[in-house]
Protein backbone atom coordinates (compact mmCIF):
# COMPACT_ATOMS: atom_id res chain seq x y z
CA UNK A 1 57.58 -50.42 96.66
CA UNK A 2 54.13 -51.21 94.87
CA UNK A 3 52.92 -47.54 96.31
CA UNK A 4 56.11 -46.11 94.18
CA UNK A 5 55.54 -47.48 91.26
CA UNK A 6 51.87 -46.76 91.20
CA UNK A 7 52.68 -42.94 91.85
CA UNK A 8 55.57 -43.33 89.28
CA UNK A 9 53.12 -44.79 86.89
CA UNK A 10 50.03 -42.12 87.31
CA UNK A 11 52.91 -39.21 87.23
CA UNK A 12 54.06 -40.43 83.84
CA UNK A 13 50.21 -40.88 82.85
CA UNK A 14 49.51 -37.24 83.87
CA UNK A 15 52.54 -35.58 82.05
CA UNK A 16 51.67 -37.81 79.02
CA UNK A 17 48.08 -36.41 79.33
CA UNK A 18 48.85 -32.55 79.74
CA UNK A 19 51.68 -32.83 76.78
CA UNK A 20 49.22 -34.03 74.31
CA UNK A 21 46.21 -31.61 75.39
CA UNK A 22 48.87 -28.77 74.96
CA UNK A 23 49.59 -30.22 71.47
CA UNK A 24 46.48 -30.05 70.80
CA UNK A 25 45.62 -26.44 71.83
CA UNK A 26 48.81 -25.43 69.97
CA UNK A 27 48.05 -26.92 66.67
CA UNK A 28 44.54 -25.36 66.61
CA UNK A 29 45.50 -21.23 67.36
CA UNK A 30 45.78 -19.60 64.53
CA UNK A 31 44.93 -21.55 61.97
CA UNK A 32 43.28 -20.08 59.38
CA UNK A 33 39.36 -21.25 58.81
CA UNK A 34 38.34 -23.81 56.15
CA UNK A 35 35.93 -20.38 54.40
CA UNK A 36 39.24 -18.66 54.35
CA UNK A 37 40.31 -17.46 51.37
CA UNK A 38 43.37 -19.77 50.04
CA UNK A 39 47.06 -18.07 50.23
CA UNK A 40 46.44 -15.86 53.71
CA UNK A 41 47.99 -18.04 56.16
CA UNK A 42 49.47 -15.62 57.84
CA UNK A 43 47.04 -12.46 58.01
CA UNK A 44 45.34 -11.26 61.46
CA UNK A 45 41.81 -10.30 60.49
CA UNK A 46 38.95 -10.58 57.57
CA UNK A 47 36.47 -8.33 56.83
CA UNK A 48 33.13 -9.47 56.14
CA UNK A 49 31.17 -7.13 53.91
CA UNK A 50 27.70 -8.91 53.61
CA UNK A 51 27.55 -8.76 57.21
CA UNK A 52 29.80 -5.99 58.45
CA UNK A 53 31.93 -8.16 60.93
CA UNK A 54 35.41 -9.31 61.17
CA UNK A 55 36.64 -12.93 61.83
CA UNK A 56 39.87 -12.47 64.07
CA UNK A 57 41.90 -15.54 62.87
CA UNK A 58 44.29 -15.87 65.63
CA UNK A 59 42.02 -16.27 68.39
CA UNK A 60 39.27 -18.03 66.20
CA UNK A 61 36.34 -15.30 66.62
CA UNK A 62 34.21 -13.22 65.03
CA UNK A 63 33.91 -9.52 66.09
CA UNK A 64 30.53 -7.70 65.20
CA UNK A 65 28.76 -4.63 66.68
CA UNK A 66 25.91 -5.48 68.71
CA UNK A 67 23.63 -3.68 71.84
CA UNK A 68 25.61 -0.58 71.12
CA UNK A 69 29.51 -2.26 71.49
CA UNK A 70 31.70 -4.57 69.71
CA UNK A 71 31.63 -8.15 70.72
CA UNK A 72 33.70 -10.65 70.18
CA UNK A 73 32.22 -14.19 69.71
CA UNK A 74 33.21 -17.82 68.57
CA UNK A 75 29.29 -18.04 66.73
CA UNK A 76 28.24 -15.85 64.36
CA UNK A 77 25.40 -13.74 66.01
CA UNK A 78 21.76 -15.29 65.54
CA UNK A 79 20.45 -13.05 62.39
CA UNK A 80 23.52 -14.53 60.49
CA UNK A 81 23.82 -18.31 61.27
CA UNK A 82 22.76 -19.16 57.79
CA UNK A 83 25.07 -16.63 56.04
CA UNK A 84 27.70 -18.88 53.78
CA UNK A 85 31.03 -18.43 54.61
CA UNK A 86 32.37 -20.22 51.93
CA UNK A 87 30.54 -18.31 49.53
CA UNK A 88 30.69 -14.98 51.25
CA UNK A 89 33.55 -12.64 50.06
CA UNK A 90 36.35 -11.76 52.64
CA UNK A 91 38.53 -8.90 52.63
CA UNK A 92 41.90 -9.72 54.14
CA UNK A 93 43.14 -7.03 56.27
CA UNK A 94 46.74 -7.11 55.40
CA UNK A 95 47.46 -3.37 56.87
CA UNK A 96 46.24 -3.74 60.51
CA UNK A 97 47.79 -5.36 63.19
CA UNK A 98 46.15 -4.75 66.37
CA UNK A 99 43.49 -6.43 68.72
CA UNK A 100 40.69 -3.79 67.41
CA UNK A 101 40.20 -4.12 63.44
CA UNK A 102 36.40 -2.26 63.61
CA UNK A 103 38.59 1.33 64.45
CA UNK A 104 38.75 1.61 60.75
CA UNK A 105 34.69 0.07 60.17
CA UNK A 106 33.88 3.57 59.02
CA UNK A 107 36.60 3.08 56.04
CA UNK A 108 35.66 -0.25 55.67
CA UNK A 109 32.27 -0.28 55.25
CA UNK A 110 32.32 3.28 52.34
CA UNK A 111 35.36 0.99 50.51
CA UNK A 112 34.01 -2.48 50.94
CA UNK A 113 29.79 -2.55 50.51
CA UNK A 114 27.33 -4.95 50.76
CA UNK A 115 27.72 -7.23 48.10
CA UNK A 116 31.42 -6.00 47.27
CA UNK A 117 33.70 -8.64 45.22
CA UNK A 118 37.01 -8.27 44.78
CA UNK A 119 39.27 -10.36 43.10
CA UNK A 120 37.77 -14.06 42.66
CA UNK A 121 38.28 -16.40 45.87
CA UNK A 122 39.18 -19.97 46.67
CA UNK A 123 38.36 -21.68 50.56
CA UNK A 124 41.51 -22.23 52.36
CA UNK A 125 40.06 -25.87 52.07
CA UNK A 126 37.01 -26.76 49.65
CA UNK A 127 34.00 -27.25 51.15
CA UNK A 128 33.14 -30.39 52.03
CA UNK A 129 30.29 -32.16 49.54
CA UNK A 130 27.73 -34.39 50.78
CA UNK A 131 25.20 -36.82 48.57
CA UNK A 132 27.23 -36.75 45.39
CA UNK A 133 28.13 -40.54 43.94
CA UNK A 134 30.98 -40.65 41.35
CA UNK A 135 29.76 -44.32 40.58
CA UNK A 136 26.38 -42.77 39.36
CA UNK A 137 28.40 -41.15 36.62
CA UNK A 138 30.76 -43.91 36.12
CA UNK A 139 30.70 -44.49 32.00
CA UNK A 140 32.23 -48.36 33.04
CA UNK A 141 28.80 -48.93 34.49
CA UNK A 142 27.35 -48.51 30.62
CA UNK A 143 30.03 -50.59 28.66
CA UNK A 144 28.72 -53.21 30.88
CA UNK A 145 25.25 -53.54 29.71
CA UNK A 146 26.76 -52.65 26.53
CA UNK A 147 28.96 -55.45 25.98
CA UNK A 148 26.14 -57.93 27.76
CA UNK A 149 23.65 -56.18 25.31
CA UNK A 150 26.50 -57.22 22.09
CA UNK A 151 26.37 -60.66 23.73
CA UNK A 152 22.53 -61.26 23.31
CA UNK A 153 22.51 -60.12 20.06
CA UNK A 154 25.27 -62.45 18.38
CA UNK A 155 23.27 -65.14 20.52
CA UNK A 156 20.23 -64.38 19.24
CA UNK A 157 22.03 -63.83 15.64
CA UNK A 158 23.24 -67.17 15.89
CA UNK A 159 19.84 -68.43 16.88
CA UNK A 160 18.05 -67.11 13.99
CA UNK A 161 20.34 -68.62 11.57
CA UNK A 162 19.74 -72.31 13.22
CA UNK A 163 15.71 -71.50 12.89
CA UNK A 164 16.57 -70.81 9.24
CA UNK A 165 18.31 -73.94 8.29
């Protein structure tokens, strides 16, 4: 009876387990990148000009042309890890819809150069900003000393008028 419930127990443990890792795979396909340009949650592909790739969004890699093939990667290949993809224009492929964007590269690199900008472009979801303190600008912090500073002087004030008597 013990054995039962043991097996009963690790069964239920096991489908718990493989429901929430398939949850978790789900939620993550597809999504559209934080460098993404905002209002594209639906679109396939990006083309990246600087850098004459794509970035297939549905399967969460980019696809550049490398050693005489395209290759599909999750990285970025090594001459481009520092490129900024939130600053970095994308061109949203919204007339292809295939598993091989880079059979129209010829087109897109003549129509969309190095250095092309389209229309201006927010992230999907702003960059993240690290080492900046609202509280450093915080204009309360100066009406402190401010009103400590008014508080000294009507004490002083009022001592000079006692030395004076």
């Amino acid at each position: 009876m013990k054995t039962i419930k043991l097996a009963i127990a690790g069964l239920f443990l096991m489908v718990a387990n493989a429901t929430q890792a398939q949850v978790s795979i789900n939620v993550n396909i597809g999504t559209p990148p934080a460098w993404g340009p905002a209002g594209y949650s639906e679109m396939e592909y990006y083309y990246l000009p600087d850098i004459e790739a794509y970035y297939d969004v549905r399967a969460a890699q980019f696809i550049y042309y490398a050693r005489g093939k395209w290759v599909r990667t999750t990285y970025l290949p090594r001459q481009y890890r520092n490129y900024d993809l939130y600053g970095g224009y994308k061109v949203v492929l919204t007339d292809y819809h295939g598993r091989t964007p880079y059979t129209y590269f010829d087109r897109h690199r003549v129509k969309y150069y190095k250095g092309y900008h389209g229309a201006p472009q927010r992230p999907y979801k702003p960059r993240p900003v690290y080492g900046y303190s609202e509280r450093r600008y915080d204009k309360r912090d100066h009406k402190h000393y401010d009103k400590h500073d008014k508080h000294h002087d009507r004490h002083d004030d009022h001592d000079h008028g006692r030395g004076r008597r």
